[in-house]
PDB file of N, CA and C in Angstrom:
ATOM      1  N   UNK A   1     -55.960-142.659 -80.946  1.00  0.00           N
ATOM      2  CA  UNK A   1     -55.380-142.880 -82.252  1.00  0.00           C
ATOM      3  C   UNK A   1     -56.292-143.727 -83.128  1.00  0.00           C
ATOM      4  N   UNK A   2     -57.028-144.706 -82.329  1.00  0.00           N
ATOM      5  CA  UNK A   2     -57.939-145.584 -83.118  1.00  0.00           C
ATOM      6  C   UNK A   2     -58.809-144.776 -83.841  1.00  0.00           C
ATOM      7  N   UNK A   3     -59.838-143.645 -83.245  1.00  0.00           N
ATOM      8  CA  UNK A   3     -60.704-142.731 -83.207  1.00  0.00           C
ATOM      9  C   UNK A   3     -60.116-142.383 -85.124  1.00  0.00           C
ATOM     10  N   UNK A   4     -59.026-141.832 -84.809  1.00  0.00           N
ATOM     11  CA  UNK A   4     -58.387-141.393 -86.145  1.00  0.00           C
ATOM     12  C   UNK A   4     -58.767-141.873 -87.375  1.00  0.00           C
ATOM     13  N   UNK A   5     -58.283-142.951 -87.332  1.00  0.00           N
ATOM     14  CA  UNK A   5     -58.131-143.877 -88.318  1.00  0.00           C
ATOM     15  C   UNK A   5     -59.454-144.175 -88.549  1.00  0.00           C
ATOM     16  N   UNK A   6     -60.476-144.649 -88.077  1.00  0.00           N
ATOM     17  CA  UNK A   6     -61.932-144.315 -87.720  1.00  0.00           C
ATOM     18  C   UNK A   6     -62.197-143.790 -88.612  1.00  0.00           C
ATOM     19  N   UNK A   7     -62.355-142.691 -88.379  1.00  0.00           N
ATOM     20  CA  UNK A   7     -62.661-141.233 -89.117  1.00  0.00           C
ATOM     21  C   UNK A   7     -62.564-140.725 -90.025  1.00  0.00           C
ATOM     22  N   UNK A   8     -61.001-141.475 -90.433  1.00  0.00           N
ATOM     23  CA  UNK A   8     -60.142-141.359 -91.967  1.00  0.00           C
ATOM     24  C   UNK A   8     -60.844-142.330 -92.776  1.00  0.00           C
ATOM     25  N   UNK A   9     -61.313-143.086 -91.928  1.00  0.00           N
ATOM     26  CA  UNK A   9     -61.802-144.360 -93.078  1.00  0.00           C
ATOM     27  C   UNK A   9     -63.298-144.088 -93.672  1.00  0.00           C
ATOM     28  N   UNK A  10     -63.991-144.076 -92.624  1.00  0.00           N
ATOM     29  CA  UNK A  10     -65.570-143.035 -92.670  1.00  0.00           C
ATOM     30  C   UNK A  10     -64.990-142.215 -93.559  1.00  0.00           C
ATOM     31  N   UNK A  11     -64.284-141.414 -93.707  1.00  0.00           N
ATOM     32  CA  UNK A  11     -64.253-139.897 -94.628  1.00  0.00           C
ATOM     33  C   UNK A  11     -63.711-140.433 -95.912  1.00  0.00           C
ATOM     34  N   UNK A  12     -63.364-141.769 -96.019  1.00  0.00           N
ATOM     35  CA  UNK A  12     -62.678-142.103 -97.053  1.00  0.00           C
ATOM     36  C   UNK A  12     -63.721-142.768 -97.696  1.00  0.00           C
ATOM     37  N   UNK A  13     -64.665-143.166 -97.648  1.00  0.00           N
ATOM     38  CA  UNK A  13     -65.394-144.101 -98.011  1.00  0.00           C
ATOM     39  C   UNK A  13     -66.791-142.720 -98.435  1.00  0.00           C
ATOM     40  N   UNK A  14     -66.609-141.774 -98.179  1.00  0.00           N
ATOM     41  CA  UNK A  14     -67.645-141.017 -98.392  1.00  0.00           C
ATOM     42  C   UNK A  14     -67.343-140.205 -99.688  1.00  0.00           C
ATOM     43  N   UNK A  15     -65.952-140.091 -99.914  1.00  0.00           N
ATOM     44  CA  UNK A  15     -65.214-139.563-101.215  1.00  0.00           C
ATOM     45  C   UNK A  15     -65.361-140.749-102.250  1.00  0.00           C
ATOM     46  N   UNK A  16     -65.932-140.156-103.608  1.00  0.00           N
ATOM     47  CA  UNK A  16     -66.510-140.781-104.479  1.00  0.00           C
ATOM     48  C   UNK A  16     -65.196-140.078-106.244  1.00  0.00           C
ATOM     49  N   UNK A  17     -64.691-141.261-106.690  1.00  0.00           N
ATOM     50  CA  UNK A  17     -64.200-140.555-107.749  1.00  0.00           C
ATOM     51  C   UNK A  17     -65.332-139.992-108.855  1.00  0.00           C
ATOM     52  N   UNK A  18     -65.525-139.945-110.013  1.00  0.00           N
ATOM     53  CA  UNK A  18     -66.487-139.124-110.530  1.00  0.00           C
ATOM     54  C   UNK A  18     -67.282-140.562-111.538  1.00  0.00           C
ATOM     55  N   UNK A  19     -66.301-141.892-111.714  1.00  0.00           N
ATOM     56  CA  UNK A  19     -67.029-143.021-112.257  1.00  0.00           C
ATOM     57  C   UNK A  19     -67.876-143.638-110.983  1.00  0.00           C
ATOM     58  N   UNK A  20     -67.048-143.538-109.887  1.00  0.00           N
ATOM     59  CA  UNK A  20     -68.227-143.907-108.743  1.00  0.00           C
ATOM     60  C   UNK A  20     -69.412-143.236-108.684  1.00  0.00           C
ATOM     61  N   UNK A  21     -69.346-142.034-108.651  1.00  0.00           N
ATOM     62  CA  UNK A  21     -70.542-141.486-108.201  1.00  0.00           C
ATOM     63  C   UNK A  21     -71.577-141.332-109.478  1.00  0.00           C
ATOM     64  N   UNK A  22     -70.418-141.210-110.388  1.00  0.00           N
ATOM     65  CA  UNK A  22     -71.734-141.512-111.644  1.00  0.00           C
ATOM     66  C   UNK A  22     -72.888-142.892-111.655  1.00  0.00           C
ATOM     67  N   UNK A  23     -71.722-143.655-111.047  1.00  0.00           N
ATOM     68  CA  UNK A  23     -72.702-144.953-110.968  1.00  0.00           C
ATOM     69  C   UNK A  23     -73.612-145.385-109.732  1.00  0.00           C
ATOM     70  N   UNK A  24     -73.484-144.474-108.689  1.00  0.00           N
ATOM     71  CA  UNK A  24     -74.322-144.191-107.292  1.00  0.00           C
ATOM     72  C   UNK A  24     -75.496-143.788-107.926  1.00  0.00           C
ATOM     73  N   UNK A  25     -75.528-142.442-108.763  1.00  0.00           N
ATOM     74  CA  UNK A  25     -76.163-141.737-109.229  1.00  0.00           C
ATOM     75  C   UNK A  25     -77.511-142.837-110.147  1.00  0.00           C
ATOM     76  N   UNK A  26     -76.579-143.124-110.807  1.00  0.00           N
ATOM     77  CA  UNK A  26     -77.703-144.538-111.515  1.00  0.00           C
ATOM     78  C   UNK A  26     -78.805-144.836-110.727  1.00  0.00           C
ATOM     79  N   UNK A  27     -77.968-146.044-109.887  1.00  0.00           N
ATOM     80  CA  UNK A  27     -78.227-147.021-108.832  1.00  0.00           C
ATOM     81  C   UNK A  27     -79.508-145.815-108.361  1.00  0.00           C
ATOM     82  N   UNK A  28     -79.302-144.672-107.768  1.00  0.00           N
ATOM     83  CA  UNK A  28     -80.640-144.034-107.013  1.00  0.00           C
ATOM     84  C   UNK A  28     -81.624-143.988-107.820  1.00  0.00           C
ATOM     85  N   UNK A  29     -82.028-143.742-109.712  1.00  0.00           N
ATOM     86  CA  UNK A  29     -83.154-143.785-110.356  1.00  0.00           C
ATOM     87  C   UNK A  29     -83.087-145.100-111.184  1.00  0.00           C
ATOM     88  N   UNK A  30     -82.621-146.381-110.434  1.00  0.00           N
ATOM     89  CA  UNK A  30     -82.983-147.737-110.882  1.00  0.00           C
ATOM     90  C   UNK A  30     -84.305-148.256-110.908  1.00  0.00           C
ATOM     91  N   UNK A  31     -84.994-147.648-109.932  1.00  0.00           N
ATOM     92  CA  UNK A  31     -86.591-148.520-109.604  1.00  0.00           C
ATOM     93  C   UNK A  31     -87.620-147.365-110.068  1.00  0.00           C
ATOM     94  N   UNK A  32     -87.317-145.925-110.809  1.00  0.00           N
ATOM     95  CA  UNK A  32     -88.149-144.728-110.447  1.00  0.00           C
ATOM     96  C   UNK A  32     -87.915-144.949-112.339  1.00  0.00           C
ATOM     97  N   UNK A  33     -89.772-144.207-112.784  1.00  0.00           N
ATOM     98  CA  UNK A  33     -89.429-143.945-113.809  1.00  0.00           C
ATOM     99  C   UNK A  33     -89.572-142.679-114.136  1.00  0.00           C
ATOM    100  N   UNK A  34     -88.993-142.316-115.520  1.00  0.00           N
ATOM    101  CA  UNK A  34     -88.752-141.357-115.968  1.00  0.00           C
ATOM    102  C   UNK A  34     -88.388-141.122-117.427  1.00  0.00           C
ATOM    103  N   UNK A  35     -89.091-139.535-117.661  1.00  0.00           N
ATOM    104  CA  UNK A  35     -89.109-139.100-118.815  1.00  0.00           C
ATOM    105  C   UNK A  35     -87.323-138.895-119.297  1.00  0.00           C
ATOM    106  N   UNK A  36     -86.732-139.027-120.710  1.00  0.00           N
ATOM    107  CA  UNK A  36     -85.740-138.950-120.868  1.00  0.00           C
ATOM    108  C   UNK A  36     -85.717-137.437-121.791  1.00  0.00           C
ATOM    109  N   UNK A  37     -84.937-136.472-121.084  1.00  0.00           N
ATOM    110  CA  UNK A  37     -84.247-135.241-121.966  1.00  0.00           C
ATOM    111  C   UNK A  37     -83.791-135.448-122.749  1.00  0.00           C
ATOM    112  N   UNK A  38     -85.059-134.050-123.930  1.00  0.00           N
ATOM    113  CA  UNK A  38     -84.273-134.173-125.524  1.00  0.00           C
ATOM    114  C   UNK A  38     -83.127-134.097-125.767  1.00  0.00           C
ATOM    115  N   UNK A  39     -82.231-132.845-125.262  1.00  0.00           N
ATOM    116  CA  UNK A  39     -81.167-132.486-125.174  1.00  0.00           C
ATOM    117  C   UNK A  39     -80.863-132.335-123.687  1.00  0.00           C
ATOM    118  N   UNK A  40     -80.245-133.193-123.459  1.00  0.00           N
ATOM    119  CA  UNK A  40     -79.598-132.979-121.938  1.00  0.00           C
ATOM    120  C   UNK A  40     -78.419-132.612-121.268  1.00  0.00           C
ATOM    121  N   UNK A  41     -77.636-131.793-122.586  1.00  0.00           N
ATOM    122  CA  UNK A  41     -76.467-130.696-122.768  1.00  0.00           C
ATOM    123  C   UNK A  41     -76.954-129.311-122.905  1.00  0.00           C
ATOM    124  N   UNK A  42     -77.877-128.947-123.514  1.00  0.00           N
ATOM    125  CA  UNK A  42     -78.302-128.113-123.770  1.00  0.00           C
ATOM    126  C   UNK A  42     -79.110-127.693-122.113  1.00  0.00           C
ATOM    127  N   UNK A  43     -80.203-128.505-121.244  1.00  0.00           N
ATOM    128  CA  UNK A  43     -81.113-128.130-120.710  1.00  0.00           C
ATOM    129  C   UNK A  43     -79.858-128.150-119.333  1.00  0.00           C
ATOM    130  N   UNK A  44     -78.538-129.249-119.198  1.00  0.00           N
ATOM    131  CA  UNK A  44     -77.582-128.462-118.250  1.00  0.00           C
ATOM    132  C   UNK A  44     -77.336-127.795-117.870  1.00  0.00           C
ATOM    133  N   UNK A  45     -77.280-126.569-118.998  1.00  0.00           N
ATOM    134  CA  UNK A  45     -76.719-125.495-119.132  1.00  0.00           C
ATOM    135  C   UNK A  45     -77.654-124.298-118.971  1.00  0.00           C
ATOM    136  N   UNK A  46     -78.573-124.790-119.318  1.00  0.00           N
ATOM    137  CA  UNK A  46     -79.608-123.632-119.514  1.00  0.00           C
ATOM    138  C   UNK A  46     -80.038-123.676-117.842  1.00  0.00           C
ATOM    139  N   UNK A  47     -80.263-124.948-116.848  1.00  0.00           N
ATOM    140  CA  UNK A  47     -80.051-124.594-115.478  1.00  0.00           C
ATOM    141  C   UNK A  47     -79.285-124.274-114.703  1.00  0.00           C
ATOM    142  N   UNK A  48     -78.130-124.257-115.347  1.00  0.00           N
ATOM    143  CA  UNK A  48     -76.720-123.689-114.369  1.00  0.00           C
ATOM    144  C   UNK A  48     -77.197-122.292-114.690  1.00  0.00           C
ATOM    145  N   UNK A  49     -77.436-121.795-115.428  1.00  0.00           N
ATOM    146  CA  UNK A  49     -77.269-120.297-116.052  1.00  0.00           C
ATOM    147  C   UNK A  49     -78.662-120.052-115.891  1.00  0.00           C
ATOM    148  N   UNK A  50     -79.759-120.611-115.510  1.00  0.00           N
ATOM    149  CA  UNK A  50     -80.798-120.179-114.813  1.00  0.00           C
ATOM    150  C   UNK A  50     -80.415-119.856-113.211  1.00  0.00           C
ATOM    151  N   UNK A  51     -80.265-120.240-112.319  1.00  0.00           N
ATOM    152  CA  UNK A  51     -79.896-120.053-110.962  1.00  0.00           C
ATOM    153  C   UNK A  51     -78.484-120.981-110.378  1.00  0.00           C
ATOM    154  N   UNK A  52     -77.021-120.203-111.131  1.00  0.00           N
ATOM    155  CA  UNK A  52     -75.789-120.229-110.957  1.00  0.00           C
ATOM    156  C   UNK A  52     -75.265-120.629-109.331  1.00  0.00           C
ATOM    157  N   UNK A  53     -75.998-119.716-108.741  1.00  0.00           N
ATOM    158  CA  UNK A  53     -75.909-119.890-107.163  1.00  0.00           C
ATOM    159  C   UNK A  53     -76.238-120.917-106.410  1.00  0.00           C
ATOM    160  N   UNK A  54     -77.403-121.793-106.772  1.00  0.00           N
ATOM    161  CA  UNK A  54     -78.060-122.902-106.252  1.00  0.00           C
ATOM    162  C   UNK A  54     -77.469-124.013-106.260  1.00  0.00           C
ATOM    163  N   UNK A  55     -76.787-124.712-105.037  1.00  0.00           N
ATOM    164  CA  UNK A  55     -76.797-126.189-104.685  1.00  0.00           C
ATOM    165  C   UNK A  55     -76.645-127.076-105.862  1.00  0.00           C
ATOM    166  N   UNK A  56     -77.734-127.513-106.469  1.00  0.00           N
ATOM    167  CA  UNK A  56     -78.004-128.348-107.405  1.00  0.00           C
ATOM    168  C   UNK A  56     -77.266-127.819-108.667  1.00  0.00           C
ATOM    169  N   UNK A  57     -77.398-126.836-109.055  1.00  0.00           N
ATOM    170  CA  UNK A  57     -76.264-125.694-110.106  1.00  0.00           C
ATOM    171  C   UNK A  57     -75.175-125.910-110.416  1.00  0.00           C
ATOM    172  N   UNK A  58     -74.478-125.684-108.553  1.00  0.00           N
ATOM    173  CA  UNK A  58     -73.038-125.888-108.853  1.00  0.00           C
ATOM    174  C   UNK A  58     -73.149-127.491-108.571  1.00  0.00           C
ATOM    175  N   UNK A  59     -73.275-128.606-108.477  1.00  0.00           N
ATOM    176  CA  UNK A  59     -73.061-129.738-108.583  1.00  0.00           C
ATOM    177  C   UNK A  59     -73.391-129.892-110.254  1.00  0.00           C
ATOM    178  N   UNK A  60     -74.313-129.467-110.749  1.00  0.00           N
ATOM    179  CA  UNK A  60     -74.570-130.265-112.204  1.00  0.00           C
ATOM    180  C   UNK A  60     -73.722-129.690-113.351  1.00  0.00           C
ATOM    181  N   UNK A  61     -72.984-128.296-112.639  1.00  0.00           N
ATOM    182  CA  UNK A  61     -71.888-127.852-113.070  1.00  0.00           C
ATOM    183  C   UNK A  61     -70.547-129.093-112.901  1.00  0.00           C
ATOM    184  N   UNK A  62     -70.311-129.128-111.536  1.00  0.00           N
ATOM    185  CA  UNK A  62     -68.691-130.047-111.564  1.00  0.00           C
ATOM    186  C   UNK A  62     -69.321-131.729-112.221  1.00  0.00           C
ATOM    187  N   UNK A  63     -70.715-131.865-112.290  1.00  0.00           N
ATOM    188  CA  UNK A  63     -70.972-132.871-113.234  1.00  0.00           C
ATOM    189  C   UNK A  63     -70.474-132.989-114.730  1.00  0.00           C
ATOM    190  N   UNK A  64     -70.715-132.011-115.265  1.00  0.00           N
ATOM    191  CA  UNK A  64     -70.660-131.508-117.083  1.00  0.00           C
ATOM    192  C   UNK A  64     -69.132-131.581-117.134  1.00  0.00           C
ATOM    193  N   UNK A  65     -68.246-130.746-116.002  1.00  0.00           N
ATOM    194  CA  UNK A  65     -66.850-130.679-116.459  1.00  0.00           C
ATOM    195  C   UNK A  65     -66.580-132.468-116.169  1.00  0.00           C
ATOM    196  N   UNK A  66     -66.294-132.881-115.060  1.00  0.00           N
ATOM    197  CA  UNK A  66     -66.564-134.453-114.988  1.00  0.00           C
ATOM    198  C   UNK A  66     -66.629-134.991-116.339  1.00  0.00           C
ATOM    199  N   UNK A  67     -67.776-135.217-116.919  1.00  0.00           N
ATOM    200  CA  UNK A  67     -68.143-136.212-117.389  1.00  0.00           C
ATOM    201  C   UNK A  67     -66.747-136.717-118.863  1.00  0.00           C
ATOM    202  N   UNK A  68     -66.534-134.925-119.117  1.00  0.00           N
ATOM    203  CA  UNK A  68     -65.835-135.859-120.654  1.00  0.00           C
ATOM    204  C   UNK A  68     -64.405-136.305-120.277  1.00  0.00           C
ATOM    205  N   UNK A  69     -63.922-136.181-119.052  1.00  0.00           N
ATOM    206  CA  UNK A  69     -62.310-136.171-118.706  1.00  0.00           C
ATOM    207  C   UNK A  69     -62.644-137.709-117.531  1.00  0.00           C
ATOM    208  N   UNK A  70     -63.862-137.776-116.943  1.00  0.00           N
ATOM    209  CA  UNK A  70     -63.888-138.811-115.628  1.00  0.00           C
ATOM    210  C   UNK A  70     -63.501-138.614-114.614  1.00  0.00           C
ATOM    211  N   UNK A  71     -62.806-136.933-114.486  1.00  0.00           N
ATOM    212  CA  UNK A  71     -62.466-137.117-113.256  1.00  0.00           C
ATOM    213  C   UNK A  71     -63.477-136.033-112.480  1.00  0.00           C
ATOM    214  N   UNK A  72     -62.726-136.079-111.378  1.00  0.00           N
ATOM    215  CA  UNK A  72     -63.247-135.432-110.338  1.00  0.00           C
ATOM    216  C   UNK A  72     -63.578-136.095-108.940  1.00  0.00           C
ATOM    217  N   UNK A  73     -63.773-135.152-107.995  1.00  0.00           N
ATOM    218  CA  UNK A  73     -64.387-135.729-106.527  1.00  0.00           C
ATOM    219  C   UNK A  73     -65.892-136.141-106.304  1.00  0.00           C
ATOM    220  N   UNK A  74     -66.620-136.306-105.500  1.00  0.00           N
ATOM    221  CA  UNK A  74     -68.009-136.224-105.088  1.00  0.00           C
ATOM    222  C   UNK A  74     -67.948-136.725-104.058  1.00  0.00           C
ATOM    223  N   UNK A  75     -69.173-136.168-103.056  1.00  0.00           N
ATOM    224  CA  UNK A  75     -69.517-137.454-101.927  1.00  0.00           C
ATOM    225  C   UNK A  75     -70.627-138.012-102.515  1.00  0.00           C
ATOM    226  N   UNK A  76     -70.583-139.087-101.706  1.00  0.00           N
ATOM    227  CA  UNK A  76     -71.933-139.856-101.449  1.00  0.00           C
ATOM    228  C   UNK A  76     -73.220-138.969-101.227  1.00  0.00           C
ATOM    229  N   UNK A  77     -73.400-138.219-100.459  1.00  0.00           N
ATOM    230  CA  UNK A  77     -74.226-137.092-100.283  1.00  0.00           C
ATOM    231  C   UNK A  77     -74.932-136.408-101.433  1.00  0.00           C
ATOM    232  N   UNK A  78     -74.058-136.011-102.009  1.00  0.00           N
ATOM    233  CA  UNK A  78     -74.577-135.047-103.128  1.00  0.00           C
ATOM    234  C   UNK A  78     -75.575-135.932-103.750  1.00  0.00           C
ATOM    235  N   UNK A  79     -75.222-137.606-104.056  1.00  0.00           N
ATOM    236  CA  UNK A  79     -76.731-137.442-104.564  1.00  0.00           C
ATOM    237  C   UNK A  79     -77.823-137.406-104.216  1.00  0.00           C
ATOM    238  N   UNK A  80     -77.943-136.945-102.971  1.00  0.00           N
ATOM    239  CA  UNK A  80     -79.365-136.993-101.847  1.00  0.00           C
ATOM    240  C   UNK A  80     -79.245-135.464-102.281  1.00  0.00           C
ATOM    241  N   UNK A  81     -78.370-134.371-102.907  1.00  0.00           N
ATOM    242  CA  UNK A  81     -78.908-133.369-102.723  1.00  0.00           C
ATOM    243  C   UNK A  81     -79.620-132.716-104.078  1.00  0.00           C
ATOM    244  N   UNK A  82     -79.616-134.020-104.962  1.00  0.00           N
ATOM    245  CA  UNK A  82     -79.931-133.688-106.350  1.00  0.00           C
ATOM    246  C   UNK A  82     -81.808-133.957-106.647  1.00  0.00           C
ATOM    247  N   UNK A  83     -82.474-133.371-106.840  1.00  0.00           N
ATOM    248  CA  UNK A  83     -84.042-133.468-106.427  1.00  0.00           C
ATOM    249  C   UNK A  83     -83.883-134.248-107.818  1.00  0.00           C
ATOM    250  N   UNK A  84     -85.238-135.227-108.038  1.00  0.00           N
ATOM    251  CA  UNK A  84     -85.684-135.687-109.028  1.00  0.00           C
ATOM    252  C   UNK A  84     -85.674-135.871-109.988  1.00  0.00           C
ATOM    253  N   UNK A  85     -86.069-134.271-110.891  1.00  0.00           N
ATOM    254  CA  UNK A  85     -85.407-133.823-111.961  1.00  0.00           C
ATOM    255  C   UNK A  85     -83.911-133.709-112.442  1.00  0.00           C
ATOM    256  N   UNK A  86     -83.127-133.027-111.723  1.00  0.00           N
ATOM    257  CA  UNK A  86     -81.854-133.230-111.786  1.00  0.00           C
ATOM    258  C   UNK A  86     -81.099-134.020-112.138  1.00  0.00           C
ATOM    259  N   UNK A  87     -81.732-135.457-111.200  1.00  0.00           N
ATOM    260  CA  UNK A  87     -81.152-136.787-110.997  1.00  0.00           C
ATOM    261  C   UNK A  87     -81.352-137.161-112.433  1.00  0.00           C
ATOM    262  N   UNK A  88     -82.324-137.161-113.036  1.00  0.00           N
ATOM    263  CA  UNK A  88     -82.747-138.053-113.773  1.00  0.00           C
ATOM    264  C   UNK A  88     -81.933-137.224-115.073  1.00  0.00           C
ATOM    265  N   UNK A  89     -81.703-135.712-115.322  1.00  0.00           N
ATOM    266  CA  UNK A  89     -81.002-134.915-116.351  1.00  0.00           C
ATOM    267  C   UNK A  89     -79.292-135.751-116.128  1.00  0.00           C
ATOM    268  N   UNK A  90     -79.140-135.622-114.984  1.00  0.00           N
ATOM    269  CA  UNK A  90     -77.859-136.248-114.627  1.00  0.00           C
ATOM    270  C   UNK A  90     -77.409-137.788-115.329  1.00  0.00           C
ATOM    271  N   UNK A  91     -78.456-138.550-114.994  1.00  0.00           N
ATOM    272  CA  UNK A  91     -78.122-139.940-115.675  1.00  0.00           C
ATOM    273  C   UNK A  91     -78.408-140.014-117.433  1.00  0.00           C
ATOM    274  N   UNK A  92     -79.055-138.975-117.966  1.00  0.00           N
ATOM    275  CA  UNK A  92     -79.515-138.286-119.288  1.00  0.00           C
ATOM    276  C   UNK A  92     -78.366-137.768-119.935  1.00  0.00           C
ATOM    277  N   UNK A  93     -76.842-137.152-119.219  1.00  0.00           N
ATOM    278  CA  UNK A  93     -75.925-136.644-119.094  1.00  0.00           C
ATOM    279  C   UNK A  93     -74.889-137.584-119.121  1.00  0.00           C
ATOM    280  N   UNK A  94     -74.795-138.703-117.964  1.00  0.00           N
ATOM    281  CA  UNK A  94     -74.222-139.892-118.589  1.00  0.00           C
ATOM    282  C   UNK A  94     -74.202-140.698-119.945  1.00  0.00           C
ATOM    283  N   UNK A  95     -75.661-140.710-120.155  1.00  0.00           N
ATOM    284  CA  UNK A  95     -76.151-141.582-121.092  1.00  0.00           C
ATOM    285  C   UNK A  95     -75.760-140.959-122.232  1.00  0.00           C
ATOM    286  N   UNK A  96     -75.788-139.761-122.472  1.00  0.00           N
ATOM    287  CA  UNK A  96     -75.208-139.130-123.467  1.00  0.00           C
ATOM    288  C   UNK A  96     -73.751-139.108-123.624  1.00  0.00           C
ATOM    289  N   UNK A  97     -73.198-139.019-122.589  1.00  0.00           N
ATOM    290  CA  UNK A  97     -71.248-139.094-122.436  1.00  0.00           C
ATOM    291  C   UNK A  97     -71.193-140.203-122.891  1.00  0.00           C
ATOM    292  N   UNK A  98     -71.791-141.217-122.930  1.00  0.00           N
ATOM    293  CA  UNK A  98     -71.069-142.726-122.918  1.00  0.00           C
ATOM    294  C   UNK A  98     -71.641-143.241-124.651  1.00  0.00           C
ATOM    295  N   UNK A  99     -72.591-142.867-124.989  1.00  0.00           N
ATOM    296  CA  UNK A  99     -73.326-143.047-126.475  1.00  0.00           C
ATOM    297  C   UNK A  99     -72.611-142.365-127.515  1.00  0.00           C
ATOM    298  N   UNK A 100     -71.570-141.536-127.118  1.00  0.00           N
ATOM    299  CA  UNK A 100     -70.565-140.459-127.914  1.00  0.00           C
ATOM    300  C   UNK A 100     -71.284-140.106-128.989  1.00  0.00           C
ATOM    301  N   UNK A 101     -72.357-139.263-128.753  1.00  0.00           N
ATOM    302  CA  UNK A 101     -73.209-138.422-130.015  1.00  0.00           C
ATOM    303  C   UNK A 101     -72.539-137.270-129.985  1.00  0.00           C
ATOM    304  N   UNK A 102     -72.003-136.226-128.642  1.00  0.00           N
ATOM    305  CA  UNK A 102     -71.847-135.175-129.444  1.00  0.00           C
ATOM    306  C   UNK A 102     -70.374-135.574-128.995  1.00  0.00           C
ATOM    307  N   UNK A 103     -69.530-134.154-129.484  1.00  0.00           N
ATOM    308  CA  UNK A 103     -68.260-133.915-130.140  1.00  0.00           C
ATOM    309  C   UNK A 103     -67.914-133.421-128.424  1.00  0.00           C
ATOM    310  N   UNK A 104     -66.229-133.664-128.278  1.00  0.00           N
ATOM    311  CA  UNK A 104     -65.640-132.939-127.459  1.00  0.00           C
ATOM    312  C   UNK A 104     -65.642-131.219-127.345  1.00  0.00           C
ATOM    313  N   UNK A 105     -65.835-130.818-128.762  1.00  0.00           N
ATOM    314  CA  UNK A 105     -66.314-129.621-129.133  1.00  0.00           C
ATOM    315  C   UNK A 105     -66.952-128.832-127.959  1.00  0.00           C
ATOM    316  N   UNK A 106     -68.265-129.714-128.489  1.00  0.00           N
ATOM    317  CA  UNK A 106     -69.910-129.752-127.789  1.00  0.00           C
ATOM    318  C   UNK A 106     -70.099-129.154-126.527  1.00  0.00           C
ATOM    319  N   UNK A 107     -69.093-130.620-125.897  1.00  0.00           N
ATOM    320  CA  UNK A 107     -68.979-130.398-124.925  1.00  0.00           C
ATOM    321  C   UNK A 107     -68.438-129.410-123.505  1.00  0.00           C
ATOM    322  N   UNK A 108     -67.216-128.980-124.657  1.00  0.00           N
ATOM    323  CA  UNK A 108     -66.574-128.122-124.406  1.00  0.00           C
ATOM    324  C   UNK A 108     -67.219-126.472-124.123  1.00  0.00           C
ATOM    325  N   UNK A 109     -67.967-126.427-125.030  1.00  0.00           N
ATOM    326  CA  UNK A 109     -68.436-125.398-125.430  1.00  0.00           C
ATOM    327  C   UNK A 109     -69.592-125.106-124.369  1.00  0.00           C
ATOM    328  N   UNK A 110     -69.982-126.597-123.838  1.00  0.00           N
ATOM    329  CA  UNK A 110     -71.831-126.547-122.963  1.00  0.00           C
ATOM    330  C   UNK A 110     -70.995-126.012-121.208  1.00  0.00           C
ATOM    331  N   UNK A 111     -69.408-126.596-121.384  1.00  0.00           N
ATOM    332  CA  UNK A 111     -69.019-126.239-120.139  1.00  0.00           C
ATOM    333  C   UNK A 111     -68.497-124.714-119.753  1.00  0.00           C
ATOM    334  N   UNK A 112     -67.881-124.500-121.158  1.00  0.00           N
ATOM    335  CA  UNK A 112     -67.219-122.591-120.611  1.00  0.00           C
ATOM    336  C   UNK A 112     -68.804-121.901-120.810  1.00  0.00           C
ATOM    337  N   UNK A 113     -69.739-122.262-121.624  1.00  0.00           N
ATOM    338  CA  UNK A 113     -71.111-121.391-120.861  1.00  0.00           C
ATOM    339  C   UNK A 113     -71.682-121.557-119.563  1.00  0.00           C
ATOM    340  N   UNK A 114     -71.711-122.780-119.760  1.00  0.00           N
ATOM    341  CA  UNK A 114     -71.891-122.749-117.832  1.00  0.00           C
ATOM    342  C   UNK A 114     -71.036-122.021-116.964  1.00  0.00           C
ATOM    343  N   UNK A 115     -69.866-122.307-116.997  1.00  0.00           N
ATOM    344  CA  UNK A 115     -69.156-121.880-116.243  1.00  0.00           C
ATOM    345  C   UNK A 115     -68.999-120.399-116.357  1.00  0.00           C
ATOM    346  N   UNK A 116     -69.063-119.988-117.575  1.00  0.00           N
ATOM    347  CA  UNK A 116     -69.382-118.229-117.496  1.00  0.00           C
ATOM    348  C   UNK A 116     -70.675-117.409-116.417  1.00  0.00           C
ATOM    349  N   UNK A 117     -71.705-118.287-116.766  1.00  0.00           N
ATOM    350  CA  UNK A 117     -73.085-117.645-116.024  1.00  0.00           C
ATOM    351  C   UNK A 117     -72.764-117.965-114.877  1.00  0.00           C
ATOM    352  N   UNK A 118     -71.637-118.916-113.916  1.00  0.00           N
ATOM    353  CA  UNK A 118     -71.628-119.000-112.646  1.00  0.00           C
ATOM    354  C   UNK A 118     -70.182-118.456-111.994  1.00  0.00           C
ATOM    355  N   UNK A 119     -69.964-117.327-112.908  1.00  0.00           N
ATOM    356  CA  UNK A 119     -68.790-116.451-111.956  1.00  0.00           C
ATOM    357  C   UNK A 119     -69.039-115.263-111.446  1.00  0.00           C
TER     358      UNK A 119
END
């Protein structure tokens, strides 16, 4: 029974709400530098809908829906599965959610295209 609880707790601690992991996400390109995306709504989208199928795709997909509502799941994991680039579009993606330049519109609009090219 101990084992259980164990396990539940490990598995609990690996589930990330979507402000956590946004801020995991940080924390991994704190010490690394990097170029910042012109548009980093636009170039989202244009990689989901470049290769829909890919790993990194569908994560930077449940990222975009995420970002304007806050919610969502993640593990801890995923951000080990986000290469370099990604990472750094990702915190480009924050930085933009939180600076409120574009419109719910915008946003709206960057997510049903994504989400079209990946059905």
């Amino acid at each position: 029974m101990a084992l259980l609880s164990v396990n539940a707790v490990a598995a609990a601690r690996e589930l990330l709400s979507a402000p956590q992991f946004f801020e995991l996400v940080r924390d991994a390109l704190r010490f690394r530098s990097r170029a910042v995306t012109i548009d980093p709504l636009l170039t989202a989208v244009a990689q989901v809908k470049l290769n829909p199928a890919f790993a990194q795709s569908r994560l930077l997909l449940r990222v975009l829906c995420a970002l304007p509502s806050q919610t969502g799941e993640f593990r801890r994991a995923e951000v080990a599965a986000l290469d370099a680039p990604t990472l750094a579009l990702v915190i480009d993606l924050i930085d933009l959610h939180q600076a409120s330049t574009r419109s719910a519109q915008d946003w709206g609009s960057a997510i049903a295209d994504a989400e079209a090219s990946s059905l």
